[in-house]
Structures are given as structure tokens and as C-alpha cells.
N, C-alpha and C. Protein backbone atom coordinates (compact mmCIF):
# COMPACT_ATOMS: atom_id res chain seq x y z
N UNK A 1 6.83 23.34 -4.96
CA UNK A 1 7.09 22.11 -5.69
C UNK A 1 5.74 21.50 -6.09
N UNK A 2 5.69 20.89 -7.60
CA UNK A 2 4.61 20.17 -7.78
C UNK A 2 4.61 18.77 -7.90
N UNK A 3 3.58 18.61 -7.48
CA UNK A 3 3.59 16.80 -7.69
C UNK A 3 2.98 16.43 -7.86
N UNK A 4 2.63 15.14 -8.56
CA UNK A 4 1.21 14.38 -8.98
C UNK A 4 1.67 12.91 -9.57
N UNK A 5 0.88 12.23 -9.08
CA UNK A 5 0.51 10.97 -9.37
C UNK A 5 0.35 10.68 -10.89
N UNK A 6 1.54 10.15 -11.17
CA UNK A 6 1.88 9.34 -12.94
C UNK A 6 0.65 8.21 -12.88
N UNK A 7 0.74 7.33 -12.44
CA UNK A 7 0.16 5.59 -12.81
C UNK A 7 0.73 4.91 -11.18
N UNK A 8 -0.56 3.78 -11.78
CA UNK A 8 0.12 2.82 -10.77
C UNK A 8 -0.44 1.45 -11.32
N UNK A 9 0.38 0.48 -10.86
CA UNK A 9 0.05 -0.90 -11.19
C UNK A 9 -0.51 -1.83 -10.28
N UNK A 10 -1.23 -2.92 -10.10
CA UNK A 10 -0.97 -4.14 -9.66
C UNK A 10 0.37 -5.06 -10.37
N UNK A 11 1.16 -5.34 -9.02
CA UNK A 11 2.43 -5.97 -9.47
C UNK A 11 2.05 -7.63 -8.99
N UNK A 12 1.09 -7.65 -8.07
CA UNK A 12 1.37 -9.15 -7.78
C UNK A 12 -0.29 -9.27 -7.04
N UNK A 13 -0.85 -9.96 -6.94
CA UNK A 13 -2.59 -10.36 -6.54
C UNK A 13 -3.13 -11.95 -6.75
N UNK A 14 -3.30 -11.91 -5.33
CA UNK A 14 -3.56 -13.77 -5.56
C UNK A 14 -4.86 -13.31 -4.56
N UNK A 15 -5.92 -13.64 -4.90
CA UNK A 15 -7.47 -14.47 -4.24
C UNK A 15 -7.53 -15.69 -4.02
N UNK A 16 -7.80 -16.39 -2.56
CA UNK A 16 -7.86 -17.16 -3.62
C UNK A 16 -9.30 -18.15 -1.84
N UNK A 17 -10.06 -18.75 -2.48
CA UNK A 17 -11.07 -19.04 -1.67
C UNK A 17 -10.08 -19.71 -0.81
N UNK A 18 -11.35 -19.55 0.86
CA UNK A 18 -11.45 -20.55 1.73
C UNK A 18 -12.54 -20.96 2.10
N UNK A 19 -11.80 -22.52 2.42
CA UNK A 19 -13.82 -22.79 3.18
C UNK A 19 -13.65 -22.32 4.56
N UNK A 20 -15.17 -21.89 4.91
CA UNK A 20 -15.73 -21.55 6.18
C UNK A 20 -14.82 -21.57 7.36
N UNK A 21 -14.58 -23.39 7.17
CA UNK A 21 -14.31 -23.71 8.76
C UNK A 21 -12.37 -23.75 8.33
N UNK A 22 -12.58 -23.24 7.74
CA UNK A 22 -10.29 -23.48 7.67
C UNK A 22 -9.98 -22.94 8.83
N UNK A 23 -8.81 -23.63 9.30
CA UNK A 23 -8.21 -23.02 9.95
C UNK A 23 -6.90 -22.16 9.57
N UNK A 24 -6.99 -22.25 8.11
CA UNK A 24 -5.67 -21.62 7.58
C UNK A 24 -6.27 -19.90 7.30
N UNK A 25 -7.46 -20.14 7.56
CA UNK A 25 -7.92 -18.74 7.21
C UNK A 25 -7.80 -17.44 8.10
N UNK A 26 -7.20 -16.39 7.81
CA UNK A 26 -6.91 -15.34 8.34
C UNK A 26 -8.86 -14.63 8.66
N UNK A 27 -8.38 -13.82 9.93
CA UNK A 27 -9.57 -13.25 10.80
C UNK A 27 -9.93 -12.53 9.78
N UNK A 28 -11.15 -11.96 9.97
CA UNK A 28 -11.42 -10.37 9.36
C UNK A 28 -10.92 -9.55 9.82
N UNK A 29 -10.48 -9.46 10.73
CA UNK A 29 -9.51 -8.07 10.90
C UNK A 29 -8.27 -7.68 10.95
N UNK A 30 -7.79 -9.00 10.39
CA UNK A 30 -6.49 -9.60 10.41
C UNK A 30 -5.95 -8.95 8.79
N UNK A 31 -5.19 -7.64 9.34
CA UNK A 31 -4.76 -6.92 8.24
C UNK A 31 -3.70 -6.84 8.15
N UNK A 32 -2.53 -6.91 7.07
CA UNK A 32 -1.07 -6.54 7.09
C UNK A 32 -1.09 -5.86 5.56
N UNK A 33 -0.10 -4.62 6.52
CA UNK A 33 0.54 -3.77 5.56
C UNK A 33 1.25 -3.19 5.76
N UNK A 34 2.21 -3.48 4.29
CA UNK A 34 3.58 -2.61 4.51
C UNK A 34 3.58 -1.47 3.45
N UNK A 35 4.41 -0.50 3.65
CA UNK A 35 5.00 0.53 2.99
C UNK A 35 6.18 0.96 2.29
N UNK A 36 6.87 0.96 1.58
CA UNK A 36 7.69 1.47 1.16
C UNK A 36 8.25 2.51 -0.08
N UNK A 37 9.23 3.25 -0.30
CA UNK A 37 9.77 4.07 -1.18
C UNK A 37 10.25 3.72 -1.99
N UNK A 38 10.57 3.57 -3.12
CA UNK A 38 11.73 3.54 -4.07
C UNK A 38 12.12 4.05 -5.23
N UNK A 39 13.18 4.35 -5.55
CA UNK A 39 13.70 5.89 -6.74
C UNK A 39 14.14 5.38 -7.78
N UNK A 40 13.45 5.54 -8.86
CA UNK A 40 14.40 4.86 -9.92
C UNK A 40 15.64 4.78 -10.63
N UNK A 41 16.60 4.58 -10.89
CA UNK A 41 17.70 5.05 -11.22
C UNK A 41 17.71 6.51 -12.05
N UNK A 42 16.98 5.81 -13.26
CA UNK A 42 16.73 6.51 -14.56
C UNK A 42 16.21 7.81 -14.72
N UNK A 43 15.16 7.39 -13.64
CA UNK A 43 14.60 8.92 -13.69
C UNK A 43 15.01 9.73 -12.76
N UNK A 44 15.75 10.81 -12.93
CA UNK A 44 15.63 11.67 -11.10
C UNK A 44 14.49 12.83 -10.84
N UNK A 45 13.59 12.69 -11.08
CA UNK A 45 12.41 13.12 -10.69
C UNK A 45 10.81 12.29 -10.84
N UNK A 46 11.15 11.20 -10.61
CA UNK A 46 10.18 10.24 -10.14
C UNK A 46 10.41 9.22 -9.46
N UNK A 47 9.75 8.67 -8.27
CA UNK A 47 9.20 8.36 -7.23
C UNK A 47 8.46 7.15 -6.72
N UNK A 48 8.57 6.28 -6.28
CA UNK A 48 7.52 5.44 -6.02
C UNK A 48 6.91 5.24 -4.97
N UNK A 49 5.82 4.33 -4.69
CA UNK A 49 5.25 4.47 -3.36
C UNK A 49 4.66 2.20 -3.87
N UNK A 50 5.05 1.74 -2.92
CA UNK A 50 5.09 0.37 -2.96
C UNK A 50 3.62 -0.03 -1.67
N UNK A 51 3.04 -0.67 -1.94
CA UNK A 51 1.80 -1.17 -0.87
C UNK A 51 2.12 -2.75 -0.88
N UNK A 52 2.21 -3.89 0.03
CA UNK A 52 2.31 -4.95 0.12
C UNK A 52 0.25 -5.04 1.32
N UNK A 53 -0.15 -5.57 0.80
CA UNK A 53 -1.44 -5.53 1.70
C UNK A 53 -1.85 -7.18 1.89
N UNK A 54 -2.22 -7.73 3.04
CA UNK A 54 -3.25 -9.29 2.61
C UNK A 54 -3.58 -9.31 3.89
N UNK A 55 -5.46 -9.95 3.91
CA UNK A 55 -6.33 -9.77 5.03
C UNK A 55 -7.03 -10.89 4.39
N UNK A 56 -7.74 -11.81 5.54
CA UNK A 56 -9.08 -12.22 4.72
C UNK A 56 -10.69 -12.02 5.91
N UNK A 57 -11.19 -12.77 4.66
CA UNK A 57 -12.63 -12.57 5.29
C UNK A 57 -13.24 -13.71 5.53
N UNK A 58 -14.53 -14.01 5.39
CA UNK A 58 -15.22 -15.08 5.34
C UNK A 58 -15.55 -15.91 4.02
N UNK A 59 -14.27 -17.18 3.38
CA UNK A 59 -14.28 -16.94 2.31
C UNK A 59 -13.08 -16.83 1.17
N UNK A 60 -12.29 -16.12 1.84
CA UNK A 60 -11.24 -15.95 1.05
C UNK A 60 -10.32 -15.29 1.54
N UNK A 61 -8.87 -15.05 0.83
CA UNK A 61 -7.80 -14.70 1.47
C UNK A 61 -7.75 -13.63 0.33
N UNK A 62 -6.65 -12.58 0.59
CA UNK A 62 -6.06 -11.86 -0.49
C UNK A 62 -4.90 -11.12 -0.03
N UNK A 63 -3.76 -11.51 -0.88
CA UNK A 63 -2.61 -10.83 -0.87
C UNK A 63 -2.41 -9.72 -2.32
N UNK A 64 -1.92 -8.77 -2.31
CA UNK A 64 -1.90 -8.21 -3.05
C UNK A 64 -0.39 -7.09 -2.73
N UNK A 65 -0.10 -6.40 -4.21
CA UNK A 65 1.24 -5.34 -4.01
C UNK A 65 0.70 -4.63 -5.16
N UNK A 66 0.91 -3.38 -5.17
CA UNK A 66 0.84 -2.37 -5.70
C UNK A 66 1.52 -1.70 -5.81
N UNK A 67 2.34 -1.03 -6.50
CA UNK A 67 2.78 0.06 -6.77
C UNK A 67 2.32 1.88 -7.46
N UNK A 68 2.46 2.86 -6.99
CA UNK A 68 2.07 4.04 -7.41
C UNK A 68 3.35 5.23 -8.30
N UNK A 69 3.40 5.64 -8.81
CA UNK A 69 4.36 6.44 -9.73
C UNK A 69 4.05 8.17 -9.56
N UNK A 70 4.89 8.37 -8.55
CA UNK A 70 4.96 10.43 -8.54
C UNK A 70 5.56 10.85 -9.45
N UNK A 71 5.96 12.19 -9.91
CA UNK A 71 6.28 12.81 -10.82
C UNK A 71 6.19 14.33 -9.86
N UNK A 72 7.49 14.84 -9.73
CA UNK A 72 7.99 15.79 -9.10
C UNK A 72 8.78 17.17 -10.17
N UNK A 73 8.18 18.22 -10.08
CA UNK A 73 8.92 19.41 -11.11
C UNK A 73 10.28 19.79 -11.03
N UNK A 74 10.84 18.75 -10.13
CA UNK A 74 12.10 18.83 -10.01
C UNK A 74 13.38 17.79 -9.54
N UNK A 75 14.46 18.03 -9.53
CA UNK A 75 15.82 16.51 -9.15
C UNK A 75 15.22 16.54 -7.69
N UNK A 76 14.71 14.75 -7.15
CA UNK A 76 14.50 14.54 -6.19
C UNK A 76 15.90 14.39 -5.37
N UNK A 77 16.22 15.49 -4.20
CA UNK A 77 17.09 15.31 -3.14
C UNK A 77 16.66 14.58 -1.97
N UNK A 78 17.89 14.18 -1.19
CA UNK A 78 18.42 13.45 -0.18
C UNK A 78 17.43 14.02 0.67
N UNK A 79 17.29 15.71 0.82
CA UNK A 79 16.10 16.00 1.64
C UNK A 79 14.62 15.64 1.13
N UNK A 80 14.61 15.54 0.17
CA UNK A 80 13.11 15.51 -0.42
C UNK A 80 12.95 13.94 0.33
N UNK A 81 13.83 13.06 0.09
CA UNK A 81 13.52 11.12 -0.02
C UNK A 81 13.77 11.27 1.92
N UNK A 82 14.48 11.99 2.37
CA UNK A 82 13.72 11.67 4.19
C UNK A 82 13.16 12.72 4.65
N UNK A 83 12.68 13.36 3.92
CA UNK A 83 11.08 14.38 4.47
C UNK A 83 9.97 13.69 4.15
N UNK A 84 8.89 14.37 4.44
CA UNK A 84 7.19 13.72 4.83
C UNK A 84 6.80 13.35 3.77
N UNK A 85 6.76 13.84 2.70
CA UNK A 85 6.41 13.64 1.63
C UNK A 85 6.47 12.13 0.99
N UNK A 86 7.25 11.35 0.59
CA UNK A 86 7.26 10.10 0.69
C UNK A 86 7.12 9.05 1.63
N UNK A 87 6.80 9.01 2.72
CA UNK A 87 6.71 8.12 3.49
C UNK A 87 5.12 8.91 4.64
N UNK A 88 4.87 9.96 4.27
CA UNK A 88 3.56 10.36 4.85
C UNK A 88 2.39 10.36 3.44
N UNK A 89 2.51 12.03 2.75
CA UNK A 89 1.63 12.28 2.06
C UNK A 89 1.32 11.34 1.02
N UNK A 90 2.70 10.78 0.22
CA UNK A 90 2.40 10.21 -0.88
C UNK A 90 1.89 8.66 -0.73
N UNK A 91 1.63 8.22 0.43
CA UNK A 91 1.39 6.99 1.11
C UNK A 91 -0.47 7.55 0.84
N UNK A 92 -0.55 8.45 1.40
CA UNK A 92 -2.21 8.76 1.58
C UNK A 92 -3.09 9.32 0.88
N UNK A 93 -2.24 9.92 -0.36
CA UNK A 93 -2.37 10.06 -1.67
C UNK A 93 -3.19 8.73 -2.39
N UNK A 94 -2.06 7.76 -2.63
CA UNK A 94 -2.38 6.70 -3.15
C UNK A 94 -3.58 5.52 -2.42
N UNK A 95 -3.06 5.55 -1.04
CA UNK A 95 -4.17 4.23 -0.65
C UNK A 95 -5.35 4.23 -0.70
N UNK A 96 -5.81 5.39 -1.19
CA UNK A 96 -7.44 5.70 -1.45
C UNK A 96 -7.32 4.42 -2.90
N UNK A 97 -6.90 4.61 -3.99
CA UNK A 97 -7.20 3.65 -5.05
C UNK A 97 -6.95 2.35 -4.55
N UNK A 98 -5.72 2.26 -3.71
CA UNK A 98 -5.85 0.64 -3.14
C UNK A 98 -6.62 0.08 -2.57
N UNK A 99 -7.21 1.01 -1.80
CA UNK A 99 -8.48 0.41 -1.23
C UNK A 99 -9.91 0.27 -1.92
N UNK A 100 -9.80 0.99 -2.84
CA UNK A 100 -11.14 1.04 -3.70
C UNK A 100 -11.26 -0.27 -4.63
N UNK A 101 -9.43 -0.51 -5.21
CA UNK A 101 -9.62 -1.21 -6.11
C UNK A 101 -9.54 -3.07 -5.25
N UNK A 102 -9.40 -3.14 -4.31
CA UNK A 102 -9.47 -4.36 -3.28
C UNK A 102 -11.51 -4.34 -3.42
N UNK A 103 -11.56 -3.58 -3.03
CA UNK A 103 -13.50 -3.43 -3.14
C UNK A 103 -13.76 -3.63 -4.20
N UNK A 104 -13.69 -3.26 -4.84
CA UNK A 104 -14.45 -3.63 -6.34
C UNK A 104 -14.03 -4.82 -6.62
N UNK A 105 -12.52 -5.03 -6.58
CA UNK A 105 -12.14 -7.14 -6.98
C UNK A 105 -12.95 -7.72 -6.24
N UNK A 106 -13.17 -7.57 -4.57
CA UNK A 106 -13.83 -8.82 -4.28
C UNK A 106 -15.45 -8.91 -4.51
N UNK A 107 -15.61 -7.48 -4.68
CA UNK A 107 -17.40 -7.24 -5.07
C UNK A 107 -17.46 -8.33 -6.84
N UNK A 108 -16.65 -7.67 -7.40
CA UNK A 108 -16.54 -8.31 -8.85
C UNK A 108 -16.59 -10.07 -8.35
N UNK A 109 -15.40 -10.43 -7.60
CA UNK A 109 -15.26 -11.79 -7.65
C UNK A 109 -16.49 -12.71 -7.01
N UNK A 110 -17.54 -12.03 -6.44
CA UNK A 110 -18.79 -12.58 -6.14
C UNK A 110 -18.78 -12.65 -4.55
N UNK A 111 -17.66 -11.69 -3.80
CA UNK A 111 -17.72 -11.73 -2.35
C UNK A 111 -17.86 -10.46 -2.18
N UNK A 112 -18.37 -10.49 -0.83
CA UNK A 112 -18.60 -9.02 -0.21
C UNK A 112 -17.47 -8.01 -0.22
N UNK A 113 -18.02 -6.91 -0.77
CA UNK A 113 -16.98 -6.01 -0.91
C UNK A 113 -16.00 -6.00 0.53
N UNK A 114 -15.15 -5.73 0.56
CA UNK A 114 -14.17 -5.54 1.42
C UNK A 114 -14.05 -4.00 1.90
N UNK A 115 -14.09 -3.74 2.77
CA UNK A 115 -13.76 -1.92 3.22
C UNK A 115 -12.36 -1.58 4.60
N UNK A 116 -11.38 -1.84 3.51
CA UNK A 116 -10.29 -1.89 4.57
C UNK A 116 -9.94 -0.55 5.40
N UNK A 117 -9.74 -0.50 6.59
CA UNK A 117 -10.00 1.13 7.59
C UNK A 117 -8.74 2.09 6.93
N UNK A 118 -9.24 3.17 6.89
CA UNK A 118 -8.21 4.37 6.79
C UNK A 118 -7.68 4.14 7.97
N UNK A 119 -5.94 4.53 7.35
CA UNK A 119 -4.72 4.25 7.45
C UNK A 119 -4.28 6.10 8.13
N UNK A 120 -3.42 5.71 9.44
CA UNK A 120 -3.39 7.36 9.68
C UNK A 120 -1.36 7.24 9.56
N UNK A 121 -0.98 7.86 8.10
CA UNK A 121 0.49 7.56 8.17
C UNK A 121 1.20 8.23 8.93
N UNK A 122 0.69 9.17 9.24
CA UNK A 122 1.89 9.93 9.75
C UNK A 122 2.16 9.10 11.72
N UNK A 123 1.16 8.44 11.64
CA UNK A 123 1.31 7.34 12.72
C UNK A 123 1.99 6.15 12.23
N UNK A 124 1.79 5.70 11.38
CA UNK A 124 1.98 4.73 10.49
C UNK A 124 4.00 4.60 10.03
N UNK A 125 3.77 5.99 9.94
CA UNK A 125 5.79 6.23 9.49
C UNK A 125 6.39 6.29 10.81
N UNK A 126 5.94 7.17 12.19
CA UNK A 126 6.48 7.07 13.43
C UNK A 126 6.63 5.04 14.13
N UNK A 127 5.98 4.70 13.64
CA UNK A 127 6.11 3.26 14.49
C UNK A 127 6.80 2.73 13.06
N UNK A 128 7.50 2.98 11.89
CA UNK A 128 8.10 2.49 10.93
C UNK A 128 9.49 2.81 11.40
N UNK A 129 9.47 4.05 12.20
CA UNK A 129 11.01 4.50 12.05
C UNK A 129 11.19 4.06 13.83
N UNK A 130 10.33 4.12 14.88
CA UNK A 130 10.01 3.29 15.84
C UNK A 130 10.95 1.43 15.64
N UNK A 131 10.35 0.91 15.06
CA UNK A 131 10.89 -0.38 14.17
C UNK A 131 12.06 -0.10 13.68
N UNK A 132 12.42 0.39 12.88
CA UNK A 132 13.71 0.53 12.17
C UNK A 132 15.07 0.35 13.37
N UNK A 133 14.37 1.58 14.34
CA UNK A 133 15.75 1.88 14.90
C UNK A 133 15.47 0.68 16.57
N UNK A 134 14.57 0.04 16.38
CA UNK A 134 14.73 -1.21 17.62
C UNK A 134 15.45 -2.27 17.03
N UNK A 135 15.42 -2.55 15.16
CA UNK A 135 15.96 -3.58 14.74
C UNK A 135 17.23 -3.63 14.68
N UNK A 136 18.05 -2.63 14.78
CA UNK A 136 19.06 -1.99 14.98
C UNK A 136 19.93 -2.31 15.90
């Protein structure tokens, strides 16, 4: 099977300063992120991969969502959407640009670049499906 990465967007991105001493201000290491899948109706062989991310620093806050677009050589099945592939590879595929493009906004916006840590999914999907089935 082949696959490759169509496009991806920024769907939603707010910066936005803090002063120093806030107390509304999130740690530096104070990271959240979520993951998710979703299939489009229209197409049955493309794919999505959803990033919800927001951390701040010294300075500023940032929330941000992203979305990424696969493209598969074939009708995505029931096995394809709960095998590794969407919720491992295509997660680690993509977060390389999310993270690059978070660095360059805040380098651009006149703050220190940001270098958010590699993400290990296939840890990342075990404590997702961990979660799932405690909410349960």
C-alpha cells in the first residue's frame, strides 16, 4: 500500500502575549496535546490526522490545531482506520511540520523559537486507548 501526505492546514492559532509575572501563564513545560483521526465522507481513500497543541513560555501562550491530509492507493477499510497506521505512523509522519512550523511562528513573532520534545506515538496511542477504555 502507498501513502503520502496530500496538504495540511492551520485550522485555528491564537498567540497571544503574557506578561512575565501572570499568573494566567502556562509553565514551559506545560504541554497539551491531542490526537485524532478523521475520514471524509467524500473521499474513500483519504485520511486525516488532526493535532490540537497549546504550551507557553516566557511571554506568551499558544494554542494552535492543525490538520494533515493522507492519500492512500486504495478504499480505506475498517482494518486500515484501527491498525497502526493512523493513530501511530501517520501521527509521526506529520508532527515533524507541526513542530517546525510552531518554531518558526514564534521565532518570526519576535520570541524565542520554541522546540517542542519528540512525541513517541506508539506510546502516545497505548495510553489513548489506556483512556478510552477507563472512560468507559
Amino acid at each position: 500500500m502507498k501513502i503520502k501526505l496530500l496538504d495540511y492546514r492551520v485550522v485555528d492559532l491564537r498567540l497571544q502575549a503574557s506578561e512575565q509575572d501572570s499568573h494566567m501563564e502556562m509553565a514551559s513545560n506545560d504541554l497539551s496535546l491531542e490526537v485524532g483521526q478523521f475520514y471524509p465522507d467524500d473521499e474513500k481513500n483519504i485520511f486525516g490526522i488532526g493535532f490540537k497543541v497549546s504550551f507557553g513560555q516566557e511571554g506568551f501562550n499558544v494554542k494552535a490545531e492543525m490538520r494533515f491530509f493522507f492519500e492512500i492507493d486504495s478504499v480505506i477499510t475498517e482494518d486500515f482506520k484501527n491498525g497502526p497506521f493512523p493513530a501511530i505512523n501517520a501521527p509521526a509522519i506529520a508532527f515533524p511540520y507541526l513542530r517546525s512550523f510552531l518554531s518558526i511562528l514564534t521565532m518570526q513573532a519576535g520570541y524565542a523559537p520554541v522546540m517542542i520534545p519528540s512525541v513517541n506515538f506508539v506510546e502516545f496511542a497505548k495510553r489513548a486507548v489506556k483512556n478510552e477504555t477507563s472512560n468507559k
